[in-house]
Protein backbone atom coordinates (compact mmCIF):
# COMPACT_ATOMS: atom_id res chain seq x y z
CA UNK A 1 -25.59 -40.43 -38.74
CA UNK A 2 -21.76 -39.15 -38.09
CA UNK A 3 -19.80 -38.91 -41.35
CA UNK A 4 -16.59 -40.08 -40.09
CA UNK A 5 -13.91 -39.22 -42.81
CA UNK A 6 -10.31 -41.10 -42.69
CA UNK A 7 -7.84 -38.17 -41.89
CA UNK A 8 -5.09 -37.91 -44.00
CA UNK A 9 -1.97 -39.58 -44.45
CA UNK A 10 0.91 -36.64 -44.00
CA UNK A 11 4.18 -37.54 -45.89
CA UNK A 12 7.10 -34.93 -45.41
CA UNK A 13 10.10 -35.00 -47.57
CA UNK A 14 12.40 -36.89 -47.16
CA UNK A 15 14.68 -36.59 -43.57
CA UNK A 16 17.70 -38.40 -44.29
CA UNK A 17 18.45 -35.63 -47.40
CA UNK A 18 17.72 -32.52 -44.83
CA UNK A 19 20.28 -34.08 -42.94
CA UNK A 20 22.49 -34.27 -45.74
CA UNK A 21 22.01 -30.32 -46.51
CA UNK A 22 22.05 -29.63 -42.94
CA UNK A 23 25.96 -31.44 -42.91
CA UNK A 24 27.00 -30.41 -46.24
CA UNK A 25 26.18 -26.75 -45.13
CA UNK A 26 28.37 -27.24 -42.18
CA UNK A 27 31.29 -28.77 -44.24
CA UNK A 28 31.18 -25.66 -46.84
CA UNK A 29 31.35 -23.05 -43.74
CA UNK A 30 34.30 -25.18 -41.71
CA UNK A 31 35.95 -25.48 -44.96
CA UNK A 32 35.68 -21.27 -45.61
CA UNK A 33 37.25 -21.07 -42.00
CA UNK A 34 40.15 -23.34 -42.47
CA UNK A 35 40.57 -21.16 -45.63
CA UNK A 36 40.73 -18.01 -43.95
CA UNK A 37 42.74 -19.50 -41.39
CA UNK A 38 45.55 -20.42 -43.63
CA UNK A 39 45.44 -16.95 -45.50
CA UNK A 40 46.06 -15.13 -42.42
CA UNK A 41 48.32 -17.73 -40.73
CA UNK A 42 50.61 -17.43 -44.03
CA UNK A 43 51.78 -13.74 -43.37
CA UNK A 44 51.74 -12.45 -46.95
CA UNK A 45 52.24 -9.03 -46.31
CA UNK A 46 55.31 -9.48 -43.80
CA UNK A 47 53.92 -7.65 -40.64
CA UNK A 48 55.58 -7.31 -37.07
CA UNK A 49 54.63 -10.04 -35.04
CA UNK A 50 52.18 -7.89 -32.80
CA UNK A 51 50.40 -6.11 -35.71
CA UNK A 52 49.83 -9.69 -37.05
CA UNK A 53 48.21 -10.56 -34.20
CA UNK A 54 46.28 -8.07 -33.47
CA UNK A 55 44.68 -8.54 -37.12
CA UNK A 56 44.64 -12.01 -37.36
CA UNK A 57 42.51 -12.21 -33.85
CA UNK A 58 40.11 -9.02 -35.10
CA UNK A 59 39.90 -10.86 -38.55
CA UNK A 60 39.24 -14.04 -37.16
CA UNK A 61 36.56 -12.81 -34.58
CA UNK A 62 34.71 -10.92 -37.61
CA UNK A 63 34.95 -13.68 -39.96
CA UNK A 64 33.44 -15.96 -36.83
CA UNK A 65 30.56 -13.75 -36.29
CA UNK A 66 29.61 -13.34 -39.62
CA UNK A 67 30.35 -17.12 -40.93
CA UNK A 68 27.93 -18.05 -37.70
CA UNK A 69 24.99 -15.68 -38.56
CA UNK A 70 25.22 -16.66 -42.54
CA UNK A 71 25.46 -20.42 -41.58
CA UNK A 72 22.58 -19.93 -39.29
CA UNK A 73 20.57 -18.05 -41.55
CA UNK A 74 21.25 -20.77 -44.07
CA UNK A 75 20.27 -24.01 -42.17
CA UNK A 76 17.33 -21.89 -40.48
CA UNK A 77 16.00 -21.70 -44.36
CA UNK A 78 16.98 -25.40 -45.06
CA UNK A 79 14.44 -26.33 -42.22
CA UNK A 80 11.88 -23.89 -42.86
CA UNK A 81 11.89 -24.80 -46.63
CA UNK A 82 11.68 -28.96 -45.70
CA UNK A 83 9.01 -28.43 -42.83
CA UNK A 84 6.90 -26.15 -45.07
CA UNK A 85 6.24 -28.75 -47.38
CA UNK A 86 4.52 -31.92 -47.64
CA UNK A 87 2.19 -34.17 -49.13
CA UNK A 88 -1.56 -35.42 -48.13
CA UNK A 89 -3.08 -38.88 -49.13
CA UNK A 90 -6.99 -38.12 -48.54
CA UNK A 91 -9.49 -40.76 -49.24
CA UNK A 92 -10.28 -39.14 -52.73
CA UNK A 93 -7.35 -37.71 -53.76
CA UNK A 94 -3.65 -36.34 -53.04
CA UNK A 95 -2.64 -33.01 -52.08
CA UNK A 96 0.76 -30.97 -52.30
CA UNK A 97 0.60 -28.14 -49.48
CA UNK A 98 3.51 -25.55 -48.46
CA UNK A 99 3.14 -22.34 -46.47
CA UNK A 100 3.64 -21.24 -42.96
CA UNK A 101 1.82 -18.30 -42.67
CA UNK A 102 0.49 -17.94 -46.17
CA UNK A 103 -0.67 -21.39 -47.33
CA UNK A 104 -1.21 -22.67 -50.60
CA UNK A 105 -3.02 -26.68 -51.48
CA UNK A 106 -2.83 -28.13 -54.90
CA UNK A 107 -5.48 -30.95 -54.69
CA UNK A 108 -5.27 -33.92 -57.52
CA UNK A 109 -8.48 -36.42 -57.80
CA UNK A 110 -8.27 -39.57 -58.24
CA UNK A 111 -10.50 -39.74 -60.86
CA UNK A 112 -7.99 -37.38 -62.99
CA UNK A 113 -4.74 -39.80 -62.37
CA UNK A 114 -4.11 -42.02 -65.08
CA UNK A 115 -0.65 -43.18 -64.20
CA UNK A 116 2.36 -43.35 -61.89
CA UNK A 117 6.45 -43.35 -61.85
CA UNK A 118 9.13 -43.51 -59.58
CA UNK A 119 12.25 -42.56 -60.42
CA UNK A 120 15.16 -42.40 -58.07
CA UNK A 121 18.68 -41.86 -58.46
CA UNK A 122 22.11 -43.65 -56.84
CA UNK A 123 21.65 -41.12 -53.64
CA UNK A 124 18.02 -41.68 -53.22
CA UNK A 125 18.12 -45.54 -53.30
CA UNK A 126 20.93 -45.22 -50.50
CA UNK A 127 19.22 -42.22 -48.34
CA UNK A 128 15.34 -44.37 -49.39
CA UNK A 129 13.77 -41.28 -51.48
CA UNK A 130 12.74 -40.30 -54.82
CA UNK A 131 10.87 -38.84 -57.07
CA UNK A 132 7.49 -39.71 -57.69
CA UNK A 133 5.51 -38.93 -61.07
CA UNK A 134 2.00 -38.62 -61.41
CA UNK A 135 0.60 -37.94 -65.05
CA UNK A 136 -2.88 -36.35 -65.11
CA UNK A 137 -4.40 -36.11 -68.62
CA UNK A 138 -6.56 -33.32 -68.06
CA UNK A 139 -3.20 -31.20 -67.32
CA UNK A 140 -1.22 -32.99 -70.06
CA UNK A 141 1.82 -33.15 -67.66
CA UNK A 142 3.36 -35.18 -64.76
CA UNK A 143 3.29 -33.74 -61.52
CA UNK A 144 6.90 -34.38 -60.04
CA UNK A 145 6.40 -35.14 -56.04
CA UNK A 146 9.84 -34.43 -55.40
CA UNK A 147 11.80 -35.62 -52.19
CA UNK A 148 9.72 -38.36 -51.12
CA UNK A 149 10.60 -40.70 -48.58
CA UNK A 150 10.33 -44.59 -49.62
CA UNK A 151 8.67 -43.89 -52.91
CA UNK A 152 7.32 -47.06 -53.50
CA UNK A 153 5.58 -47.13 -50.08
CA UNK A 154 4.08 -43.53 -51.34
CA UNK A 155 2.90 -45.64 -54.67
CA UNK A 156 1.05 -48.35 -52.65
CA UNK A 157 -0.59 -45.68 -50.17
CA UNK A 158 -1.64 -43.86 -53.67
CA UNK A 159 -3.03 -47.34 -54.67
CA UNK A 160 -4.82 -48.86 -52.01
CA UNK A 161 -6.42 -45.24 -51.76
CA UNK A 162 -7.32 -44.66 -55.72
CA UNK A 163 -10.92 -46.18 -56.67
CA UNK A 164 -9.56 -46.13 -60.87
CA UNK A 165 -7.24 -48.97 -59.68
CA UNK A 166 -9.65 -51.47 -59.81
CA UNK A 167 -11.50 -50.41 -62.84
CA UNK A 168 -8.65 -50.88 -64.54
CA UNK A 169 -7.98 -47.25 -65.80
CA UNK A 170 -5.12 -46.05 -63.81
CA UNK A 171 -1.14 -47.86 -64.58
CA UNK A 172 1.98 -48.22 -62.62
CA UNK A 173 5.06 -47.38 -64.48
CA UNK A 174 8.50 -47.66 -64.09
């Protein structure tokens, strides 16, 4: 007989707050440029008109490069960091796994969950995420699924899935 086992249900963080980095990142760096801009544009020092130009185009085309390869860099992480996480719902338990070319799994049972929270601030009830708590006696601490995209949807999948739920040992809380 084939042992066919449910594959799991993959939950990424959330997408609408990536985006939100990815803009806010581009607002700080066009912000730094309009700075500059106006520093240079100002003429503190008094120069002759050509020796201003000549260093406010050099300065400008430095500042450019460099503001573009930081800014880069920068969102490059912010993607890396938000596709290299994520969560599993498995038929007998949830897992928390992050890693590219190392990987690491942190596996919770079922059977060891005795309670959940949600908790999600102004933001996340706009952008649909939040935090999602999970207290496991054994550890004597809530695991804090950060980032998660419609929490309560995350709840019901951890629910329908749990086998304590209708032995009346595991509770919702809010």
């Amino acid at each position: 007989m084939e042992n066919k086992q449910t594959p799991p249900v993959v939950i990424r963080r959330s997408i609408p707050l990536l985006v939100v980095r990815i803009v806010l990142t581009e607002l700080i760096f066009e912000f730094l440029y309009i700075l500059w801009r106006f520093l240079i544009d100002i003429n503190i020092l008094e120069l002759e008109p050509e020796t201003l130009l000549a260093i406010h185009t050099a300065s400008l085309l430095l500042f450019f490069l460099l503001v573009t390869v930081v800014q880069t860099a920068i969102i490059v992480i912010i993607i890396i960091d938000w596709a290299n996480r994520h969560y599993e719902i498995r038929a007998d338990e949830i897992a928390f796994k992050r890693g590219i070319f190392s990987t690491q799994e942190r596996t919770y049972p079922y059977s060891n969950i005795q309670s959940i929270r949600v908790e999600q601030s102004l933001l996340g009830k706009i952008l649909k995420y939040g935090t999602v708590n999970i207290y496991i006696p054994t550890l004597g601490y809530d695991l804090h699924f950060t980032e998660v995209p419609k929490p309560q949807q995350f709840v019901e999948m951890v629910k329908s899935a749990n086998p304590n739920v209708e032995g009346g040992k595991f509770l919702f809380r809010r």
